[in-house]
N, C-alpha and C. Protein backbone atom coordinates (compact mmCIF):
# COMPACT_ATOMS: atom_id res chain seq x y z
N UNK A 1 -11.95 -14.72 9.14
CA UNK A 1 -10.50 -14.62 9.15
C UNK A 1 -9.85 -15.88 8.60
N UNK A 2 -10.43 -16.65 8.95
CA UNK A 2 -9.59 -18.60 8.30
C UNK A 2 -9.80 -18.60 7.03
N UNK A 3 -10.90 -17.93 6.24
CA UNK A 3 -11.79 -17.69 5.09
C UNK A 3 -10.35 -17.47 4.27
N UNK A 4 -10.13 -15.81 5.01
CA UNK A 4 -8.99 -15.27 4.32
C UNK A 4 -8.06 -15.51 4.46
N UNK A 5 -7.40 -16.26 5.34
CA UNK A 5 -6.06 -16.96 5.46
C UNK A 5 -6.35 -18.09 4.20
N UNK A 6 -7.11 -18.71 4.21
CA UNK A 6 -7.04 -20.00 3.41
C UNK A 6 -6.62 -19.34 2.17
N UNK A 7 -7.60 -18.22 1.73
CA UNK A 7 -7.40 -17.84 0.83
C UNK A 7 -5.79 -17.01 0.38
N UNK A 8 -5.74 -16.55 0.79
CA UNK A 8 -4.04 -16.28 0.94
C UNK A 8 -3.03 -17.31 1.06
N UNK A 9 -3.52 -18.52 1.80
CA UNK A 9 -2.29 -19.85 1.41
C UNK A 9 -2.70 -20.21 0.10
N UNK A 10 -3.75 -20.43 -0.66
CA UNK A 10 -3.86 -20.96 -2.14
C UNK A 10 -3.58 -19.27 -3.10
N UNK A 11 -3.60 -18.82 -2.73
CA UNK A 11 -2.78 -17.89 -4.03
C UNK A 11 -1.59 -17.88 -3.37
N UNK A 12 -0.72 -17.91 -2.21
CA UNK A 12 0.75 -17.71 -2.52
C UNK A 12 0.83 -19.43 -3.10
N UNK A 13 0.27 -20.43 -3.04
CA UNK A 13 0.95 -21.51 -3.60
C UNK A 13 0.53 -21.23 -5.41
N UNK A 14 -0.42 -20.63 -5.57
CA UNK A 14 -0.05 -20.22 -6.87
C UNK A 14 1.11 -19.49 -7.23
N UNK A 15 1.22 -18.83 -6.87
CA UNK A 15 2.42 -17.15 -6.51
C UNK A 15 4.01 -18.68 -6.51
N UNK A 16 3.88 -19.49 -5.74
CA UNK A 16 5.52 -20.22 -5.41
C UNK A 16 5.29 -21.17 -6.82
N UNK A 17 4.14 -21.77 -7.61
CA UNK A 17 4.34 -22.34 -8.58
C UNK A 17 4.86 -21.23 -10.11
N UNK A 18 4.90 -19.84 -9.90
CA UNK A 18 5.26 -18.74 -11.21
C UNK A 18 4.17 -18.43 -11.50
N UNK A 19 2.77 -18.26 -10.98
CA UNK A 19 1.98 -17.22 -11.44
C UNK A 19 2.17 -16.05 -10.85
N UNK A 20 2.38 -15.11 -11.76
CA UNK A 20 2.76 -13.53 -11.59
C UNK A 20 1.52 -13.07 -10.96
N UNK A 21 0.46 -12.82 -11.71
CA UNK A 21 -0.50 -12.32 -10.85
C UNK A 21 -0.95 -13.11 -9.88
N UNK A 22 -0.67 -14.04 -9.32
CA UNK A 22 -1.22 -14.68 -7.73
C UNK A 22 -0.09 -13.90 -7.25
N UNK A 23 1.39 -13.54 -7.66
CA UNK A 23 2.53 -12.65 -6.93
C UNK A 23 1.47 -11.62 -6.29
N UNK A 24 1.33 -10.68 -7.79
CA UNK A 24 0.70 -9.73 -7.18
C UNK A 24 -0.78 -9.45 -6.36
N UNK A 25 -1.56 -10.21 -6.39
CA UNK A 25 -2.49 -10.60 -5.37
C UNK A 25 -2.28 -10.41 -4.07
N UNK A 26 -0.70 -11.98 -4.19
CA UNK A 26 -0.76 -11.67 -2.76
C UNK A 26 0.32 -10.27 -2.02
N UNK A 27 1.06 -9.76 -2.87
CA UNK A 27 1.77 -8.96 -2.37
C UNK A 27 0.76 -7.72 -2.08
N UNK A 28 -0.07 -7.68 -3.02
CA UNK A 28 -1.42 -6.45 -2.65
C UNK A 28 -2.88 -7.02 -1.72
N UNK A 29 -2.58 -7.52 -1.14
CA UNK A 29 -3.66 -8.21 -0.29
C UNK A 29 -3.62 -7.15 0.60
N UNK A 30 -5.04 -6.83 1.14
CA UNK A 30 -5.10 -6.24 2.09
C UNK A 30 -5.01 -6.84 3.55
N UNK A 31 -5.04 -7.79 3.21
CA UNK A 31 -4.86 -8.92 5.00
C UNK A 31 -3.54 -9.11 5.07
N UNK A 32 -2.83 -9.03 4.42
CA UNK A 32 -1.44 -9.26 4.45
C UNK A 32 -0.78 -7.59 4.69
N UNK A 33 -1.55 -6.73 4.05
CA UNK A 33 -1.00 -5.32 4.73
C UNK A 33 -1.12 -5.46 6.07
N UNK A 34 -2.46 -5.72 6.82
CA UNK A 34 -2.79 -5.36 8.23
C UNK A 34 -2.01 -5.67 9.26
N UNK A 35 -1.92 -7.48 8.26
CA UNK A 35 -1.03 -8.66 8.98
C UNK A 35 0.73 -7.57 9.57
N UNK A 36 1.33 -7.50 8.24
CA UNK A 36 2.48 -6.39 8.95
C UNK A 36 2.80 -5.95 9.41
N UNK A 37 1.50 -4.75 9.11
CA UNK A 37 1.75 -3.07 9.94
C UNK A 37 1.13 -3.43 11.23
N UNK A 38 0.39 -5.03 11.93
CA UNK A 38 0.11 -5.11 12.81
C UNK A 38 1.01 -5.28 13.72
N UNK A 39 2.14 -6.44 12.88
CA UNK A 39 3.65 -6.84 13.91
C UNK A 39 4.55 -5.43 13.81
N UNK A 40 4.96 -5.14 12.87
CA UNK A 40 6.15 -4.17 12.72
C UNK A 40 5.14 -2.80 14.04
N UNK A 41 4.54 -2.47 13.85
CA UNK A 41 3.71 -1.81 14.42
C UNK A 41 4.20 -1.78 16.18
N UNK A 42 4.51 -2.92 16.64
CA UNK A 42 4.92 -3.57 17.96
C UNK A 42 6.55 -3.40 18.39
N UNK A 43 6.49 -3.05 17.42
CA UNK A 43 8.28 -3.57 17.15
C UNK A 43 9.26 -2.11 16.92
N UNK A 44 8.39 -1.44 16.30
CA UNK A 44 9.50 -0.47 15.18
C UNK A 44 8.46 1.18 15.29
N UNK A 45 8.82 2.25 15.42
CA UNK A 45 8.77 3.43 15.32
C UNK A 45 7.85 3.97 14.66
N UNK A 46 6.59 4.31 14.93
CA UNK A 46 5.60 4.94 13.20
C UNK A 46 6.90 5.37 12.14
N UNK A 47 8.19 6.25 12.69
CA UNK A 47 8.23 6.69 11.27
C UNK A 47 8.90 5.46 10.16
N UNK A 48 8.74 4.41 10.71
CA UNK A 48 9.73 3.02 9.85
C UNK A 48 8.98 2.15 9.90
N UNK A 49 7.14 2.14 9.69
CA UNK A 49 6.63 1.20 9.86
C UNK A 49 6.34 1.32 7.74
N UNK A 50 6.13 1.93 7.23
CA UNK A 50 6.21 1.82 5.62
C UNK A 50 7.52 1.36 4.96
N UNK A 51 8.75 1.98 5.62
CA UNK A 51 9.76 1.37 4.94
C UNK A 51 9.95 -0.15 5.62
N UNK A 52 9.43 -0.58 6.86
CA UNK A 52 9.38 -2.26 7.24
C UNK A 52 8.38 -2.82 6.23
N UNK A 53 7.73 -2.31 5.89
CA UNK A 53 6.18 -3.32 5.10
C UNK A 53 7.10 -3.27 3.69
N UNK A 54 7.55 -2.16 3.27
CA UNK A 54 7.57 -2.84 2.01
C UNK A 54 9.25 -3.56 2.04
N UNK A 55 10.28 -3.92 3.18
CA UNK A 55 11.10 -4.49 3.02
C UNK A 55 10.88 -6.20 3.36
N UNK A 56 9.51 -6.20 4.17
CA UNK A 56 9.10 -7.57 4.55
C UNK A 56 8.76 -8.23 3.08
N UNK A 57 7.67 -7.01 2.23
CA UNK A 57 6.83 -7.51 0.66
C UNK A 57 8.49 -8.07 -0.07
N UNK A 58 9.42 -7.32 -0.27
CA UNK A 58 10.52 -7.57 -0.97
C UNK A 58 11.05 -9.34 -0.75
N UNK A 59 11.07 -9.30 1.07
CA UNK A 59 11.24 -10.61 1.68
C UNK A 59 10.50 -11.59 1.22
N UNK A 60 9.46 -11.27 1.09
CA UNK A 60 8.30 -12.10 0.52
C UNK A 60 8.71 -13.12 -0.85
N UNK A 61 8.71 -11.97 -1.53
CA UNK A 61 8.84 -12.08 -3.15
C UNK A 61 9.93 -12.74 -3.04
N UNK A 62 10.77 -12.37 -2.41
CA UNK A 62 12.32 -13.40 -3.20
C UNK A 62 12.85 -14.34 -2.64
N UNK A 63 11.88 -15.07 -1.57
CA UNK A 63 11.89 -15.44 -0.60
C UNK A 63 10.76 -16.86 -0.52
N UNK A 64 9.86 -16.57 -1.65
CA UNK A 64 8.53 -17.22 -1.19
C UNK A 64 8.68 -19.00 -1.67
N UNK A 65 9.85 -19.08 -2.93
CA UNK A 65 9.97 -20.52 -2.93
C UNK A 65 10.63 -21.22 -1.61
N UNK A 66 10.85 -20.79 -0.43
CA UNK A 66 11.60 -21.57 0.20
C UNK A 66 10.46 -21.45 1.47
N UNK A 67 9.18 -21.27 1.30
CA UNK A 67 7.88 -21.01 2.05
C UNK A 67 7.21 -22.82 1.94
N UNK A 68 7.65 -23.95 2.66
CA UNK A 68 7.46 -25.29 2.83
C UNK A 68 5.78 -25.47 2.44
N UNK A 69 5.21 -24.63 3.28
CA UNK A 69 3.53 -25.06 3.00
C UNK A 69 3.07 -25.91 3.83
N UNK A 70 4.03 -26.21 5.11
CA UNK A 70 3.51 -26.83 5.83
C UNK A 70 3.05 -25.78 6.84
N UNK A 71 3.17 -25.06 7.44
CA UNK A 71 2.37 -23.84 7.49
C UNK A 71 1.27 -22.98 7.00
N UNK A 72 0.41 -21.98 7.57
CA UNK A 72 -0.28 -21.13 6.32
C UNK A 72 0.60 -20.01 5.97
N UNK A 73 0.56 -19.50 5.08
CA UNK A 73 1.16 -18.30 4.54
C UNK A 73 1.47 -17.06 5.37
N UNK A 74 0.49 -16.96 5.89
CA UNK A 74 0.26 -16.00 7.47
C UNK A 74 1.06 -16.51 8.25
N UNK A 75 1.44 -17.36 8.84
CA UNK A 75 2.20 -17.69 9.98
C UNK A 75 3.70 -17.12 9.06
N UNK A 76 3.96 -18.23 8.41
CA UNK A 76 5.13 -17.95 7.47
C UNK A 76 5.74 -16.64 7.54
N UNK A 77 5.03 -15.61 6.83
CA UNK A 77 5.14 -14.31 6.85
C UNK A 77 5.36 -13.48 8.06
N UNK A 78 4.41 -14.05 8.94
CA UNK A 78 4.52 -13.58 10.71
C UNK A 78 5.81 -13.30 11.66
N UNK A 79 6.30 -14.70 10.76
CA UNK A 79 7.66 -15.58 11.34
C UNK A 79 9.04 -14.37 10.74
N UNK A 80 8.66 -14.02 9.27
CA UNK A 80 9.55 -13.44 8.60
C UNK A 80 9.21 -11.67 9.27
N UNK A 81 8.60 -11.68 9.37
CA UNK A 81 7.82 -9.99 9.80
C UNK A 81 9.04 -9.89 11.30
N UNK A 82 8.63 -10.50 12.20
CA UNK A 82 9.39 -10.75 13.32
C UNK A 82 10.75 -10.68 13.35
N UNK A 83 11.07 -11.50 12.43
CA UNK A 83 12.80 -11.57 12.36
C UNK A 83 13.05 -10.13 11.54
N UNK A 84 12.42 -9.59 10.55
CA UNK A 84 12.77 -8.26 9.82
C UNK A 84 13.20 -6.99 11.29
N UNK A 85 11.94 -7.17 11.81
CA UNK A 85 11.86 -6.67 13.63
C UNK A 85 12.99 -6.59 14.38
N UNK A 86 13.52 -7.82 14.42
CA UNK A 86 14.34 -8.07 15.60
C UNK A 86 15.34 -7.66 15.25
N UNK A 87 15.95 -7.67 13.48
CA UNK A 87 16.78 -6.87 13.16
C UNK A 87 16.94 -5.42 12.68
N UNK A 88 16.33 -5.57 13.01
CA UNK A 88 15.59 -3.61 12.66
C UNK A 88 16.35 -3.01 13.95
N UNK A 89 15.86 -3.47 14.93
CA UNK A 89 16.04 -3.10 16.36
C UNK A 89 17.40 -3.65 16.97
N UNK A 90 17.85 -4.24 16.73
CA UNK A 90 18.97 -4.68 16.96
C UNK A 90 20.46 -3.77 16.16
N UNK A 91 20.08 -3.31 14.97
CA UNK A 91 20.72 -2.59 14.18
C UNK A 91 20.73 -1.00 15.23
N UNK A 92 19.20 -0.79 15.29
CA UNK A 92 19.54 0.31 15.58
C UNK A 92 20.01 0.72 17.12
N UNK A 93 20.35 -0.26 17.62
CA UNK A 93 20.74 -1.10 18.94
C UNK A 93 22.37 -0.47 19.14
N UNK A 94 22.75 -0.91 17.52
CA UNK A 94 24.16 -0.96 17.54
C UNK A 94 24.85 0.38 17.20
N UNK A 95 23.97 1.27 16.58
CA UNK A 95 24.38 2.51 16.20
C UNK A 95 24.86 3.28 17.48
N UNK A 96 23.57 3.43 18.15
CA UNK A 96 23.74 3.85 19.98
C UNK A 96 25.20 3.48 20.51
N UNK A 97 25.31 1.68 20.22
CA UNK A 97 26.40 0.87 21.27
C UNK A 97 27.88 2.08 20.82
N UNK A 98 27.29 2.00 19.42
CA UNK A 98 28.87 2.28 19.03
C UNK A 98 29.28 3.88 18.99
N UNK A 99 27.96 4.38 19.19
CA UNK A 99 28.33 6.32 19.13
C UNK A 99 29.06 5.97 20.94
N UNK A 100 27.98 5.12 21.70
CA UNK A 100 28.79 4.79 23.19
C UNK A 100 30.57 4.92 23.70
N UNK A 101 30.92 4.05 22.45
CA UNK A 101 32.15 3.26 22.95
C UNK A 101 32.76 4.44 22.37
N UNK A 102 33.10 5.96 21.96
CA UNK A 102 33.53 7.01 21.32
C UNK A 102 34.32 7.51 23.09
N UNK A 103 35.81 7.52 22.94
CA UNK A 103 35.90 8.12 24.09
C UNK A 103 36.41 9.14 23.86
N UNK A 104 36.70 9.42 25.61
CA UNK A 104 36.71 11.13 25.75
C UNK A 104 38.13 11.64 25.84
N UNK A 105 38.50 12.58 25.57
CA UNK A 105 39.94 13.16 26.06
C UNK A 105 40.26 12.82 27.35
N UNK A 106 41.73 12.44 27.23
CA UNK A 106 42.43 11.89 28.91
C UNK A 106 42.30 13.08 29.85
N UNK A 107 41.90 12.72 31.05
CA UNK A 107 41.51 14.08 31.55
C UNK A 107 40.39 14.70 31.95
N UNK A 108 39.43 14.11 30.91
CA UNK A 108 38.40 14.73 31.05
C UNK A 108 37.20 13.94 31.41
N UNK A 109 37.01 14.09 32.97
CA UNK A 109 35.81 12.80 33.07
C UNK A 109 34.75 13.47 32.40
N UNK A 110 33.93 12.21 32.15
CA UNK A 110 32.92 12.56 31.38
C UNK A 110 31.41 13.37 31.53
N UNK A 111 31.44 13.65 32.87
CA UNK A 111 30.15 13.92 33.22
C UNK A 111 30.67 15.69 32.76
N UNK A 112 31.56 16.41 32.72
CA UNK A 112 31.99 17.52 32.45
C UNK A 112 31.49 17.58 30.76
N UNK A 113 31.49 16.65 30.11
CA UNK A 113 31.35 16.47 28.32
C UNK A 113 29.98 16.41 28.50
N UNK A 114 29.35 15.55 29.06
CA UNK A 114 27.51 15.32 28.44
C UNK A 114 27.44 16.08 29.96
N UNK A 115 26.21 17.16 29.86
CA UNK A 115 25.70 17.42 30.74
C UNK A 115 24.44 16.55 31.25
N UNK A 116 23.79 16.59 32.22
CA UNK A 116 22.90 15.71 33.01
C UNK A 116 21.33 16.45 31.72
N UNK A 117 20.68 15.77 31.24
CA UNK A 117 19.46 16.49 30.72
C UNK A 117 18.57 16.05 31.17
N UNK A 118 17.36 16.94 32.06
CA UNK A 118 16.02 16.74 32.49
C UNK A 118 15.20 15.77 30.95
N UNK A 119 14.64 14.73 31.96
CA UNK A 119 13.70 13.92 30.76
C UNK A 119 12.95 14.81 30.04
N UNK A 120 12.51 15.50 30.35
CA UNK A 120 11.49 16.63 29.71
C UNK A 120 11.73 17.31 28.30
N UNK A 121 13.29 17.62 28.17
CA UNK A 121 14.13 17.49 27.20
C UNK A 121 14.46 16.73 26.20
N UNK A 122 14.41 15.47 26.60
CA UNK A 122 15.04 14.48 26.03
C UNK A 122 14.74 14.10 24.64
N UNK A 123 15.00 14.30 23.39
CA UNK A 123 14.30 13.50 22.21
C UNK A 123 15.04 12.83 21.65
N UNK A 124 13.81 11.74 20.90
CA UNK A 124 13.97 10.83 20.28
C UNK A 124 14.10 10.69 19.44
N UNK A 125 15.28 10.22 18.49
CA UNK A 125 15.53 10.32 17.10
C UNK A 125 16.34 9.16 16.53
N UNK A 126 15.11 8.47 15.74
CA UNK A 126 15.55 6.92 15.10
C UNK A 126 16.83 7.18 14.21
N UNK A 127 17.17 5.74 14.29
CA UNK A 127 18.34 5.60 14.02
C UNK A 127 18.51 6.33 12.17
N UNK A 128 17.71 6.02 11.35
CA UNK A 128 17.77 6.43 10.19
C UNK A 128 17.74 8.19 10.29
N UNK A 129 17.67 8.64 10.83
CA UNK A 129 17.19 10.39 10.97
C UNK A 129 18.47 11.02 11.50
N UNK A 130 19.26 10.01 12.73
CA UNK A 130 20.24 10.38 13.00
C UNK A 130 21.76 10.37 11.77
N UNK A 131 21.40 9.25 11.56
CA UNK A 131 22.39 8.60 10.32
C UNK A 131 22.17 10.14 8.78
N UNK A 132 20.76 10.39 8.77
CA UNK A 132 20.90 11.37 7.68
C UNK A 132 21.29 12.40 8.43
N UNK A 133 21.07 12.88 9.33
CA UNK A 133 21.64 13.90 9.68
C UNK A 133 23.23 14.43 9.73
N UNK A 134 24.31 12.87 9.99
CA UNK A 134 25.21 12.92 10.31
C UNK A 134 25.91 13.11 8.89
N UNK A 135 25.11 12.36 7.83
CA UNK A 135 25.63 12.08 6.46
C UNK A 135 25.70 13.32 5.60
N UNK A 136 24.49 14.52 5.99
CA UNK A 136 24.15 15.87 5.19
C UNK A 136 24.59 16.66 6.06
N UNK A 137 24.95 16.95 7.24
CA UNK A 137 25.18 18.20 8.08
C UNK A 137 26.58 18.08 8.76
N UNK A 138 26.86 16.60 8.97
CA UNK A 138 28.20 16.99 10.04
C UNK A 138 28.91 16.44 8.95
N UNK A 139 29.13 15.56 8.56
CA UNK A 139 30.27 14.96 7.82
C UNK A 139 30.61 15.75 6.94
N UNK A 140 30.39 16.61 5.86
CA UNK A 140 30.44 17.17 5.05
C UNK A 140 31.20 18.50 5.54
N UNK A 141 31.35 18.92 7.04
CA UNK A 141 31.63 19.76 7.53
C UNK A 141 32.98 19.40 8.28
N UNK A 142 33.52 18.20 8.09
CA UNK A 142 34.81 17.47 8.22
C UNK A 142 36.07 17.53 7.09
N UNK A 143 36.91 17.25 8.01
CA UNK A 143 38.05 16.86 6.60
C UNK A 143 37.79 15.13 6.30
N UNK A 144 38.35 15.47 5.00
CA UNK A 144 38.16 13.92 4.02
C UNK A 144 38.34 12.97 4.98
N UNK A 145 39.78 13.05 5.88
CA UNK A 145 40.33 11.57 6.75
C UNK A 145 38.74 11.25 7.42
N UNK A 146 38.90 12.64 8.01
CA UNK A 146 37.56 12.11 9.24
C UNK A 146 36.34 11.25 8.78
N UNK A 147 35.68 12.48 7.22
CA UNK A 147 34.72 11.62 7.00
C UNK A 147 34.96 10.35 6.30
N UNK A 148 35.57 9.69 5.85
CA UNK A 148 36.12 8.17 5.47
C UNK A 148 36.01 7.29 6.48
N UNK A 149 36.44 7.76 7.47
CA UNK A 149 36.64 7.01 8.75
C UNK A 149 35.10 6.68 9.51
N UNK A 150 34.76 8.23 9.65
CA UNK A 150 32.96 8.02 9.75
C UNK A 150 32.24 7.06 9.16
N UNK A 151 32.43 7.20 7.63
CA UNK A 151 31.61 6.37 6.77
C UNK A 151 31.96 5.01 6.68
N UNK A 152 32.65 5.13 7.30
CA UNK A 152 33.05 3.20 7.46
C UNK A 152 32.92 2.90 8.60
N UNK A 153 32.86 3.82 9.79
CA UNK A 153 32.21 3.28 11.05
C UNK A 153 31.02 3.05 11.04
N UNK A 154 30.07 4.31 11.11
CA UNK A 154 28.44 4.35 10.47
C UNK A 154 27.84 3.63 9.25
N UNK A 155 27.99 4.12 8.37
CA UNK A 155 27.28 3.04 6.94
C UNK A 155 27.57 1.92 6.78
N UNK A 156 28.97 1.30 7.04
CA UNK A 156 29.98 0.18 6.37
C UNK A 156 29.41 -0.80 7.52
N UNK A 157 29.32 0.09 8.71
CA UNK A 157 29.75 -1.08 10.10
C UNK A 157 31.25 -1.66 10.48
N UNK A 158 32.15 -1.20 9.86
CA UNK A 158 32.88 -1.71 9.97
C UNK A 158 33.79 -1.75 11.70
N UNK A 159 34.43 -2.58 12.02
CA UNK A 159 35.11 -2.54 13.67
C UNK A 159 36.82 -1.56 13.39
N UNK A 160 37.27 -1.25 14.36
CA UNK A 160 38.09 -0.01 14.14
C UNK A 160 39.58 -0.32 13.39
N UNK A 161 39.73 -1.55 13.37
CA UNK A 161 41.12 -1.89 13.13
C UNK A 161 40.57 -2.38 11.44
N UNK A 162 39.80 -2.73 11.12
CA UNK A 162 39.22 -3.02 9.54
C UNK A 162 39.35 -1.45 8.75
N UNK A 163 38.68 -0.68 9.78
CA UNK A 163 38.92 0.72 9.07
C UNK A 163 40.02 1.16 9.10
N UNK A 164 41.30 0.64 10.11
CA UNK A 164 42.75 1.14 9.96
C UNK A 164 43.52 0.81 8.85
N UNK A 165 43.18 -0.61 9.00
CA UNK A 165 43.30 -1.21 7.70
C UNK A 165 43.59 -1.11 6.42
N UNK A 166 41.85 -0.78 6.27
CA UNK A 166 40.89 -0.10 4.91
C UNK A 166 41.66 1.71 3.95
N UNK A 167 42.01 2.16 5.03
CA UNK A 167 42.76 3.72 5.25
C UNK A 167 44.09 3.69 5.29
N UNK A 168 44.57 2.70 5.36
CA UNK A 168 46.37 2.45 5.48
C UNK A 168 47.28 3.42 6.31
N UNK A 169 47.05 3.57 7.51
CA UNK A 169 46.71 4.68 8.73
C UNK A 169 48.20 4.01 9.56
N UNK A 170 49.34 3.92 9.41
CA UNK A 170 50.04 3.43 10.78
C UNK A 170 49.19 3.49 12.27
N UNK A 171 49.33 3.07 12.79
CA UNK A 171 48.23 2.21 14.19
C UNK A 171 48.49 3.87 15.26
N UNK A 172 49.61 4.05 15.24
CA UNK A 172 49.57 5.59 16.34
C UNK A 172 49.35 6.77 15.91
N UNK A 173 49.42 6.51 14.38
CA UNK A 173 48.42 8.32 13.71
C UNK A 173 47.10 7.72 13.74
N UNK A 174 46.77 6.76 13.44
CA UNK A 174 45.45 6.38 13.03
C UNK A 174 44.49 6.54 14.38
N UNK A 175 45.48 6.14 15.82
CA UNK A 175 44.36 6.16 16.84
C UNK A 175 43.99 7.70 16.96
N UNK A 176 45.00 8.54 16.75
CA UNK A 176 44.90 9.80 17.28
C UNK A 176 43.76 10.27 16.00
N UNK A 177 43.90 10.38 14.85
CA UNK A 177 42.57 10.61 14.31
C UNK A 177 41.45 10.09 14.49
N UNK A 178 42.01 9.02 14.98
CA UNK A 178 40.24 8.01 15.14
C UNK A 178 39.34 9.05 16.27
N UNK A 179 39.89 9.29 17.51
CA UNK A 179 39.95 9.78 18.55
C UNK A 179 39.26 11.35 18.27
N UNK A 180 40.26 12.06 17.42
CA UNK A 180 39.34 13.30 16.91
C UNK A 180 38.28 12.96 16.41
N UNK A 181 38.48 12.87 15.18
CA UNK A 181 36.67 12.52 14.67
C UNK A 181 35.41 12.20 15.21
N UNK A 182 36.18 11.33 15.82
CA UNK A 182 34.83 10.91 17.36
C UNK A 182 34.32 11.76 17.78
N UNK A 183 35.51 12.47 18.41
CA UNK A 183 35.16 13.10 19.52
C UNK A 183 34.21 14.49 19.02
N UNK A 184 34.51 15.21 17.56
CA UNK A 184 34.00 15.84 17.18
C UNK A 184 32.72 15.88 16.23
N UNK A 185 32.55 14.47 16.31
CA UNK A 185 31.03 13.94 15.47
C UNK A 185 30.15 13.87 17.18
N UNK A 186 30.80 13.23 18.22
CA UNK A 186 30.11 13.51 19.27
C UNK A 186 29.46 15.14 19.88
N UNK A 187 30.47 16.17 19.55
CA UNK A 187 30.35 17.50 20.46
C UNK A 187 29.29 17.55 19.12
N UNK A 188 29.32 17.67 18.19
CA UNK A 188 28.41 17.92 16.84
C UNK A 188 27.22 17.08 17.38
N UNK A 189 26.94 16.02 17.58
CA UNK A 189 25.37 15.64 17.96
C UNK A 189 24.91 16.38 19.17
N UNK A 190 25.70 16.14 20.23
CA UNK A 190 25.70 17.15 21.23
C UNK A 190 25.10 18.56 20.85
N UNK A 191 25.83 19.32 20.11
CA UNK A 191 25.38 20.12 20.14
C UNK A 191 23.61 20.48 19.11
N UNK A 192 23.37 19.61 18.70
CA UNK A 192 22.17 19.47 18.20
C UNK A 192 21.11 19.46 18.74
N UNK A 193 21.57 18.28 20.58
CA UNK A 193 20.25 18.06 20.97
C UNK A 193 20.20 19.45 22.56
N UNK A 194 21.28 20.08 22.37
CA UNK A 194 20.79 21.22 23.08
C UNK A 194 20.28 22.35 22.51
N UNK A 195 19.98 22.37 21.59
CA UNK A 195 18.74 23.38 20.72
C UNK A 195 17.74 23.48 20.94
């Protein structure tokens, strides 16, 4: 294993001086695949462990002159693998937070809107699967305001008053649409996961 680490710190320092093929060496190394799919593996979902490897290789590449060498290459990469991780998960952290903060009609407590679902039921669906789903099936099944508003909550990230903003919405029509859309991108997932 030190064999092949060594060997992997002297071709990426070839690779950080502009040899192309030490690039590709090390971007096709098989110890450096394992190395990856070993961390992301810990971290992130089978179905997002190929699109993490090759966004870490990208990291790599455009990334690798600012790789000191006082380290081995492996650690380096380890270090970068991790942080790809933490924001992976953290992102999809925020999708959840923010379908969360969607409220409900005045009136209507909430336990009447989400019913109670036995775990047995329950599935799991990463953040990218949800996001296509919302992008090909519900949005498209909206009016324009709504989906604008969507697509700048979801894709953009944007916070609610940037999208009032963004939409040139006076602040008391704008809440009341904000409010629909929500509420009807919510009954729409809803009604998905009782199928």
């Amino acid at each position: 294993m030190i064999e092949c680490e060594d060997a992997l710190t002297r071709i990426a320092k070839q690779a950080q001086e502009g040899d192309r093929k030490a690039l590709e060496s090390l971007l096709t190394h098989s110890e450096l695949k394992s190395l990856i799919y070993g961390i992301t593996g810990r971290y992130l979902p089978p179905d997002d462990l190929d699109d993490a490897y090759h966004e870490v290789l990208l990291k790599v590449a455009r990334h690798l002159d600012g790789w000191q060498q006082r380290a081995k290459i492996t650690t380096w990469i380890s270090k970068m693998t991790v942080n790809y991780c933490l924001t992976a998960s953290a992102r999809e952290r925020r999708i959840w937070l923010r379908i969360s903060d969607i409220s409900f009609p005045d009136g209507m407590p909430q336990d009447e809107m989400i019913p109670a679902i036995p775990p047995e039921q329950v599935v799991q669906v990463s953040e990218r699967q949800l996001l296509a789903m919302i992008r090909d099936e519900f949005l498209p099944r909206m009016s324009a305001r709504c989906q604008e508003i969507l697509r700048l909550l979801l894709f953009e990230a944007l916070e609610k008053e940037e999208i009032r903003q963004r939409i040139e919405l006076r602040r008391s029509f704008f809440n009341q649409t904000w409010k629909e859309c929500c509420e009807k991108l919510l009954k729409k997932i809803m009604l998905m996961f009782e199928n």
